[in-house]
Protein backbone atom coordinates (compact mmCIF):
# COMPACT_ATOMS: atom_id res chain seq x y z
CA UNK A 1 110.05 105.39 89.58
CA UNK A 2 108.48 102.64 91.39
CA UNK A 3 105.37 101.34 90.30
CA UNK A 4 103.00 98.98 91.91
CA UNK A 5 99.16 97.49 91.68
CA UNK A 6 96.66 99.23 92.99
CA UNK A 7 94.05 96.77 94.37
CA UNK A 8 90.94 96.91 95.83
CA UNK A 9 90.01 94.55 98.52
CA UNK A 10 89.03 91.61 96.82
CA UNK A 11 92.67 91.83 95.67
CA UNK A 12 91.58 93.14 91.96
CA UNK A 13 93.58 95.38 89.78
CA UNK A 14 91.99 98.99 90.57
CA UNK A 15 94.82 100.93 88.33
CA UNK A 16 98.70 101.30 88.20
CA UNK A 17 100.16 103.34 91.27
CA UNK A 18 103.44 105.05 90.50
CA UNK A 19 105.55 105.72 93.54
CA UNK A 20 107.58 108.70 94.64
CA UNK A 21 111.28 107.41 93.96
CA UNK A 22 112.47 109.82 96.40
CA UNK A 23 110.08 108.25 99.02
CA UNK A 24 109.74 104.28 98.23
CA UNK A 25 112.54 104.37 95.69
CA UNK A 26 116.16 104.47 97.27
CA UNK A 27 118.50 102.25 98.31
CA UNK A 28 118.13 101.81 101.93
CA UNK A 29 120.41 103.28 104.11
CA UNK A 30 121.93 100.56 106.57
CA UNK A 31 123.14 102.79 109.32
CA UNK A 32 120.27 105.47 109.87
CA UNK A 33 117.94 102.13 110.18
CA UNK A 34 119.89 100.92 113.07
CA UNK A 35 120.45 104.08 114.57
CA UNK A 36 116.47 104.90 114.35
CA UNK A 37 115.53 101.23 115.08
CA UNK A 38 118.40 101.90 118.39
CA UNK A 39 116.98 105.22 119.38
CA UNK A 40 113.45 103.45 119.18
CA UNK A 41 113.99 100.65 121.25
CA UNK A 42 115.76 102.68 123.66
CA UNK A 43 113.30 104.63 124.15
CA UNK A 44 110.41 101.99 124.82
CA UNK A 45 112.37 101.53 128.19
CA UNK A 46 110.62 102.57 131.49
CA UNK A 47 114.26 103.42 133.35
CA UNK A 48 112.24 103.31 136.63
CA UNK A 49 115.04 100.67 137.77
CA UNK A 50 116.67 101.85 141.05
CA UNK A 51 118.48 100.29 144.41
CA UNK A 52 119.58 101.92 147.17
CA UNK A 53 123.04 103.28 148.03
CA UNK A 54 124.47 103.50 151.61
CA UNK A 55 123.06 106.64 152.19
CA UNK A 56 119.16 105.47 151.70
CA UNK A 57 119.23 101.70 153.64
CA UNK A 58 118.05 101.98 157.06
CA UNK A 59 120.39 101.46 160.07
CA UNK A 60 124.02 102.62 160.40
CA UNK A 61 124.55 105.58 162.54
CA UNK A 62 126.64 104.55 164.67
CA UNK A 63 130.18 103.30 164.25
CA UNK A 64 130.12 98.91 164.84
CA UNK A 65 133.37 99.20 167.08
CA UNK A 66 136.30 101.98 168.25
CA UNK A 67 138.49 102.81 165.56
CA UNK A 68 141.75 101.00 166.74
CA UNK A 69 142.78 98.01 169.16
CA UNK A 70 139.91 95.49 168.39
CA UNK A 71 142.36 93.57 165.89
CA UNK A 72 139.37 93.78 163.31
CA UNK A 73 139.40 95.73 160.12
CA UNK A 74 138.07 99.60 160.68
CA UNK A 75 134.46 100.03 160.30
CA UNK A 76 132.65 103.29 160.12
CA UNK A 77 128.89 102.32 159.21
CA UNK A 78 127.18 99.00 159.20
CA UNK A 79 125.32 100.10 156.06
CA UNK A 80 128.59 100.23 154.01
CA UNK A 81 128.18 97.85 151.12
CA UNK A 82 130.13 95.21 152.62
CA UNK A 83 127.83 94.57 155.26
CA UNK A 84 125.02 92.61 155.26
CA UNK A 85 121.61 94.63 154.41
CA UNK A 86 124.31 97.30 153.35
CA UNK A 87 124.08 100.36 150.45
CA UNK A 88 124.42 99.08 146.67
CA UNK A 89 127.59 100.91 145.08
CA UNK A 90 126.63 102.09 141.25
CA UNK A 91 123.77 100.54 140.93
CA UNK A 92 120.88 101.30 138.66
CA UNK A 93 119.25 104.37 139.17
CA UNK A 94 116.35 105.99 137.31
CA UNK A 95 117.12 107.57 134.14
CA UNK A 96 115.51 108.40 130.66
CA UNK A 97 117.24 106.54 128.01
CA UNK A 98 116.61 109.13 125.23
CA UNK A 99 118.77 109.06 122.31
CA UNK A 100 118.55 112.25 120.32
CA UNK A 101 118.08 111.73 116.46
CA UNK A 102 118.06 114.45 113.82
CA UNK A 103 114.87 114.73 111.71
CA UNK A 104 116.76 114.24 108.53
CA UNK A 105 118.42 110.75 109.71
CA UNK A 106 114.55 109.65 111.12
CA UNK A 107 113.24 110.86 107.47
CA UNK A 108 115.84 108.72 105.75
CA UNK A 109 115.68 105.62 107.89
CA UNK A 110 111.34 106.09 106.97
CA UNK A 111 112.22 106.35 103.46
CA UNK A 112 114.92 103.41 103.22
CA UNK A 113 112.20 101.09 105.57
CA UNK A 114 109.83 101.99 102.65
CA UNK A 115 111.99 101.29 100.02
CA UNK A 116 113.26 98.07 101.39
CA UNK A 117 109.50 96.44 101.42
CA UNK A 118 108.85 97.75 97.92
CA UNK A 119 112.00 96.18 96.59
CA UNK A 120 111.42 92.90 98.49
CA UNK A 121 107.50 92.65 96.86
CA UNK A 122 106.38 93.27 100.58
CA UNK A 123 104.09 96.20 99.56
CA UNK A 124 100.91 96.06 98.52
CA UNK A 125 98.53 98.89 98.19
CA UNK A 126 94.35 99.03 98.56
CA UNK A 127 92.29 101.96 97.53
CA UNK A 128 90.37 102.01 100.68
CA UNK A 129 89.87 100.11 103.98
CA UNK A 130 86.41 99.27 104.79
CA UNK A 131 85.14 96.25 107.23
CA UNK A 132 81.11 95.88 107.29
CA UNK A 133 81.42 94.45 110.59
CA UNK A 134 83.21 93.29 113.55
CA UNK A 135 84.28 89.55 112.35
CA UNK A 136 87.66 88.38 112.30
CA UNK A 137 86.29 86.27 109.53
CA UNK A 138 85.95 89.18 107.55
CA UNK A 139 89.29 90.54 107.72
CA UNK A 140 91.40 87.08 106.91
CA UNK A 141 88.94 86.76 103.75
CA UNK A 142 90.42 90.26 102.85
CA UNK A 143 94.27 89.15 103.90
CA UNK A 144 93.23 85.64 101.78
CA UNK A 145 92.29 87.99 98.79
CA UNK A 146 95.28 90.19 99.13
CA UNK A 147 97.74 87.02 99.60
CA UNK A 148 99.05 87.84 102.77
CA UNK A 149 100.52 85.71 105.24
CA UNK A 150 102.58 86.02 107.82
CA UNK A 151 103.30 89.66 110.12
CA UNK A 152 101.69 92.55 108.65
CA UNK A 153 101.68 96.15 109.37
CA UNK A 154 98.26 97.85 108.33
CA UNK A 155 98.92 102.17 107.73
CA UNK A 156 96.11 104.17 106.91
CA UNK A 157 95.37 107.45 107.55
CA UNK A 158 92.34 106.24 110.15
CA UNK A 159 90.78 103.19 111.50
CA UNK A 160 86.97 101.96 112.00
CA UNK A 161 86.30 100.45 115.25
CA UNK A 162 84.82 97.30 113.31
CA UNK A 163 88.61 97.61 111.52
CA UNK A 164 90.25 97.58 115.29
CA UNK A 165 87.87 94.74 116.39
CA UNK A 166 87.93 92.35 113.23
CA UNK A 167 91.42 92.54 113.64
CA UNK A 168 92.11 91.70 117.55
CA UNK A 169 92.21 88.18 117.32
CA UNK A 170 95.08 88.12 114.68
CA UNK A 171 98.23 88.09 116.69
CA UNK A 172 99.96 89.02 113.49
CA UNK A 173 98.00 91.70 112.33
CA UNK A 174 99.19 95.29 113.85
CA UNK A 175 97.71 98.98 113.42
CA UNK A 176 99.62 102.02 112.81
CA UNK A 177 98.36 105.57 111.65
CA UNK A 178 100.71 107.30 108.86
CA UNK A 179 100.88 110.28 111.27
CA UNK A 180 102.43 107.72 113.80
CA UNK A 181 104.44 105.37 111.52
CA UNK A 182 107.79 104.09 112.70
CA UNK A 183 110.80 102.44 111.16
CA UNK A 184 110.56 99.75 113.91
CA UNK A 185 107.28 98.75 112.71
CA UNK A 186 107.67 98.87 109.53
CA UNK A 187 111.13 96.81 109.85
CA UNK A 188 109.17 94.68 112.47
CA UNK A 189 106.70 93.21 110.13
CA UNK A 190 106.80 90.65 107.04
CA UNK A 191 104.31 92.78 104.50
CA UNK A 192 103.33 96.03 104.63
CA UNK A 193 99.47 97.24 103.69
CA UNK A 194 99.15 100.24 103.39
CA UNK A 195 96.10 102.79 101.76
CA UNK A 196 95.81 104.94 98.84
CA UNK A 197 95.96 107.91 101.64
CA UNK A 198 98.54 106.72 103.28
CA UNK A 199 100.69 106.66 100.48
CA UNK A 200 100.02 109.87 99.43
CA UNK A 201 100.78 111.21 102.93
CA UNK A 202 103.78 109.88 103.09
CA UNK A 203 104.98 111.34 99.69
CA UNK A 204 103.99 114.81 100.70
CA UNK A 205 105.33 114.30 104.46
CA UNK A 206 108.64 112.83 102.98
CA UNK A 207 109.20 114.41 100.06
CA UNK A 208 110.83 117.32 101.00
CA UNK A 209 114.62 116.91 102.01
């Protein structure tokens, strides 16, 4: 089993934290993380694109010129799509982009995420999660202490508003409840902080195949 420091948020050694294997513990599976990370992304889009075909332009009606005898090619509508102003043939039209995942491939793809940042060092674990006030001074002395740099990925079971507001002006800092976690978060970021809470919510969420 996995084990890893943890700290408080001066970045002391609080105690030794031994990890569910079956959660933080596996060898990441390649393919359910892209299909998750896929279905993710794909859903994030709005699918409100949309033109209009021949049968929604305005104008048309009436047919440009007879049939036969004009020597010009036959025409039936001036709204057809080679015309000018005319209909849009298979364009976009609004649709949900949905893909449909099984819970068991999302569950594995949450536990190989995991795994990944505890293999690559990228985890690190605090007892608690506790800003005094609103400062973004505060919270890079606490990502100093920790020695984190770079994109990170705060989980915790909840989050003080002087947490949210310390935070703001760190474009590389990003919140995410453990109820709400996703693998494209977790994948999206450099280190991963996460709570005592969190971690145990996650083992009891996850470790049940």
């Amino acid at each position: 089993m996995p084990n890893i420091q943890l700290l408080n948020q001066k970045g002391a050694k609080v105690a030794d934290l031994t990890l569910s294997n079956y959660v933080f513990g596996i060898e990441p599976h390649q393919q359910a993380l892209y299909d998750v990370v896929n279905a993710q992304r794909a859903a994030m889009r709005q699918g409100t694109h949309d033109v209009k075909n021949r049968g929604e332009v305005s104008g048309g009606g009436k047919k440009p010129w007879r049939q036969k005898g004009t020597g010009r090619a036959r025409q039936g509508s001036t709204r057809s799509p080679q015309w000018r102003k005319g209909g849009v043939v298979f364009g976009p039209t609004p649709r949900s982009y949905a893909v449909k995942m099984n819970q068991k491939v999302r569950q594995l793809a949450l536990r190989s995420a995991l795994s990944y940042h505890v293999q690559n060092g990228q985890l690190k674990v605090v007892d608690s999660l506790n800003i005094e006030a609103p400062k973004t001074k505060l919270f890079m002395d606490l990502l100093k202490s920790l020695g984190i740099e770079g994109k990170t990925l705060v989980v915790s079971g909840s989050f003080s508003e002087n947490e949210v507001l310390a935070a703001r002006n760190i474009p590389t800092i990003a919140f995410s409840q453990v109820n709400h976690v996703s693998v494209y978060d977790i994948l999206n970021c450099k280190n991963l902080l996460m709570t005592k809470d969190a971690v145990e919510s996650l083992e009891e969420v996850l470790g049940n195949d």
